[in-house]
N, C-alpha and C. Protein backbone atom coordinates (compact mmCIF):
# COMPACT_ATOMS: atom_id res chain seq x y z
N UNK A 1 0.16 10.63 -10.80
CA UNK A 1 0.74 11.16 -9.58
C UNK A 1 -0.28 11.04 -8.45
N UNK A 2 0.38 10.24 -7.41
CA UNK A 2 -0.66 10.03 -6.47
C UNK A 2 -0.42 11.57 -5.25
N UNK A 3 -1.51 11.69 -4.75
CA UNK A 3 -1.61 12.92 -3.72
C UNK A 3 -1.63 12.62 -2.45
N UNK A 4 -1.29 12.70 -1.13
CA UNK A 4 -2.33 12.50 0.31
C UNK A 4 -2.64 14.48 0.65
N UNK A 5 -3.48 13.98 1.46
CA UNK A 5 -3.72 15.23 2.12
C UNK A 5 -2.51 15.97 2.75
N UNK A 6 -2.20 14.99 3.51
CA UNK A 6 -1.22 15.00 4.34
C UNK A 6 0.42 15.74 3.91
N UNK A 7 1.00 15.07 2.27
CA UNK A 7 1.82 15.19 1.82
C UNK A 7 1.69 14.28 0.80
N UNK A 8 2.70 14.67 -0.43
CA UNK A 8 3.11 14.43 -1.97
C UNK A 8 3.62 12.76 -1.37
N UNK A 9 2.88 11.97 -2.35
CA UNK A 9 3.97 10.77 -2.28
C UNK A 9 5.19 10.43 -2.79
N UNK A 10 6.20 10.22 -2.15
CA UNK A 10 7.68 9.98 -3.22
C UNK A 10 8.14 9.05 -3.75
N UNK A 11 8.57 8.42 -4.21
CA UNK A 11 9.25 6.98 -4.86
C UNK A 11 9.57 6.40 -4.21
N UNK A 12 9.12 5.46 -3.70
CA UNK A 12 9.60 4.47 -2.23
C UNK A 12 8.55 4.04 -1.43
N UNK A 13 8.05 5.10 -1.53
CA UNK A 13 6.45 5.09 -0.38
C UNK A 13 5.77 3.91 -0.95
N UNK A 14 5.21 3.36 0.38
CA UNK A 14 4.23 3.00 0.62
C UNK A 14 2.86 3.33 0.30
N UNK A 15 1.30 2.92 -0.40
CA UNK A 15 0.34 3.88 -0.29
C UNK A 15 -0.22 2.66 -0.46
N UNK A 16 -1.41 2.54 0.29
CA UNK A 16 -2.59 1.86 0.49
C UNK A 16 -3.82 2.41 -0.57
N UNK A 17 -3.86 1.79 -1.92
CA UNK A 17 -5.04 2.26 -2.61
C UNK A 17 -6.11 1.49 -3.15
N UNK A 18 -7.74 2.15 -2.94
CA UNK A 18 -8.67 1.34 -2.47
C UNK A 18 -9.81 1.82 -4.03
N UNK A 19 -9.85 1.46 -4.40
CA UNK A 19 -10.79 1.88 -5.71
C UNK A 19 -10.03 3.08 -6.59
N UNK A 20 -8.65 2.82 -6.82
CA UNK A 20 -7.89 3.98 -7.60
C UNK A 20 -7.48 5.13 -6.95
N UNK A 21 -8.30 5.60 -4.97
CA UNK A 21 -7.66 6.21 -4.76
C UNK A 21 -6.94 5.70 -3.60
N UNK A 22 -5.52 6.86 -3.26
CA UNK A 22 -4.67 6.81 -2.09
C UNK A 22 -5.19 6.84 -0.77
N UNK A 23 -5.79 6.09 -0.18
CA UNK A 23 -6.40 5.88 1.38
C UNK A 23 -5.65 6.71 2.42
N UNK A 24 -4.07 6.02 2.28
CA UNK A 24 -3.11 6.62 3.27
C UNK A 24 -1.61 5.83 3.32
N UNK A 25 -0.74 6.27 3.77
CA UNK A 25 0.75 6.03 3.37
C UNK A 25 1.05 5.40 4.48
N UNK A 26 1.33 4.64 4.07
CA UNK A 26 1.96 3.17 5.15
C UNK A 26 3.55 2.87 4.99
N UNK A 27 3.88 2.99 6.24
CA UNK A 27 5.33 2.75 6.95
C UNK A 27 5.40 1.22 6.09
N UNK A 28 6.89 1.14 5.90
CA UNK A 28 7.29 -0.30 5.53
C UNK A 28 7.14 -1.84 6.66
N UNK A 29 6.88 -1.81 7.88
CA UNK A 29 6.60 -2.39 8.42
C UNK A 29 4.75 -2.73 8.23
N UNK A 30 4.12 -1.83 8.19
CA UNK A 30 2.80 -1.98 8.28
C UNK A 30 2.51 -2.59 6.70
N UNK A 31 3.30 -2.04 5.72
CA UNK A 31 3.14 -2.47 4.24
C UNK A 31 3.48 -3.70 4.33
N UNK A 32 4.53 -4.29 5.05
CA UNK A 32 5.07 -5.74 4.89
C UNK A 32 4.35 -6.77 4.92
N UNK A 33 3.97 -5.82 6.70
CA UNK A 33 2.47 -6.79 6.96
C UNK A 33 1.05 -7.29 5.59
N UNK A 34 0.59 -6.38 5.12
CA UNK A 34 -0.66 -6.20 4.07
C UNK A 34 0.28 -7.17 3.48
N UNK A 35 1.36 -6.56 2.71
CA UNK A 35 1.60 -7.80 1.72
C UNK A 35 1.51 -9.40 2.11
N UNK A 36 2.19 -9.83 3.26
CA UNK A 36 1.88 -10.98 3.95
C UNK A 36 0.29 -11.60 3.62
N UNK A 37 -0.31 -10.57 4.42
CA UNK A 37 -1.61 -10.89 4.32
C UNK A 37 -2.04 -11.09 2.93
N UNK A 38 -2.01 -10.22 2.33
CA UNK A 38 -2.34 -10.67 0.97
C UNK A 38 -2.18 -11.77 0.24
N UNK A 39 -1.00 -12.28 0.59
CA UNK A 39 -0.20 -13.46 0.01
C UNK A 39 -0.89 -14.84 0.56
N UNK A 40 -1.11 -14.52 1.62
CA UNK A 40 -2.06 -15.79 2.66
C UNK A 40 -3.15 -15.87 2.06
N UNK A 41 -3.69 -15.07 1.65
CA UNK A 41 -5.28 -15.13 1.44
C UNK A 41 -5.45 -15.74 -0.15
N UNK A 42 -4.67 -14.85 -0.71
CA UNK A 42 -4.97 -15.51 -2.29
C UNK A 42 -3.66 -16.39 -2.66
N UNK A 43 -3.23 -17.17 -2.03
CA UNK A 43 -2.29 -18.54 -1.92
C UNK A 43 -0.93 -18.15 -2.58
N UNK A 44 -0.51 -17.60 -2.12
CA UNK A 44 0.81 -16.69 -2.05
C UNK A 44 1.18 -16.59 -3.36
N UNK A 45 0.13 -15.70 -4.60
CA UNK A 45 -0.20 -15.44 -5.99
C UNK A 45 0.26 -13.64 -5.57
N UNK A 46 0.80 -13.04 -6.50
CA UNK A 46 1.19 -11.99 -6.80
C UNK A 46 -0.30 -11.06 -7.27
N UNK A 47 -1.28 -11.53 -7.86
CA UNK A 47 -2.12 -10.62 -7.97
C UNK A 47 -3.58 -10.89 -7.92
């Protein structure tokens, strides 16, 4: 179960996590983006 400070994460959410923990909860637009990026960088490979 992931935590933010902020609020409980729910099933759907978004969460940006950086060495196992939850950084911060990202809107589906801003998530879309990272994924993009991600996909560019390591040649559009899933992991």
């Amino acid at each position: 179960m992931l935590v933010l400070e902020e609020r409980p994460v729910a099933p759907g959410d978004w969460v940006l996590v950086h060495t196992g923990l939850a950084v911060d909860l990202l809107d589906e637009d801003r998530a879309a983006e990272l994924v993009d990026l991600h996909r560019t960088l390591h040649g559009g490979g899933t992991g």
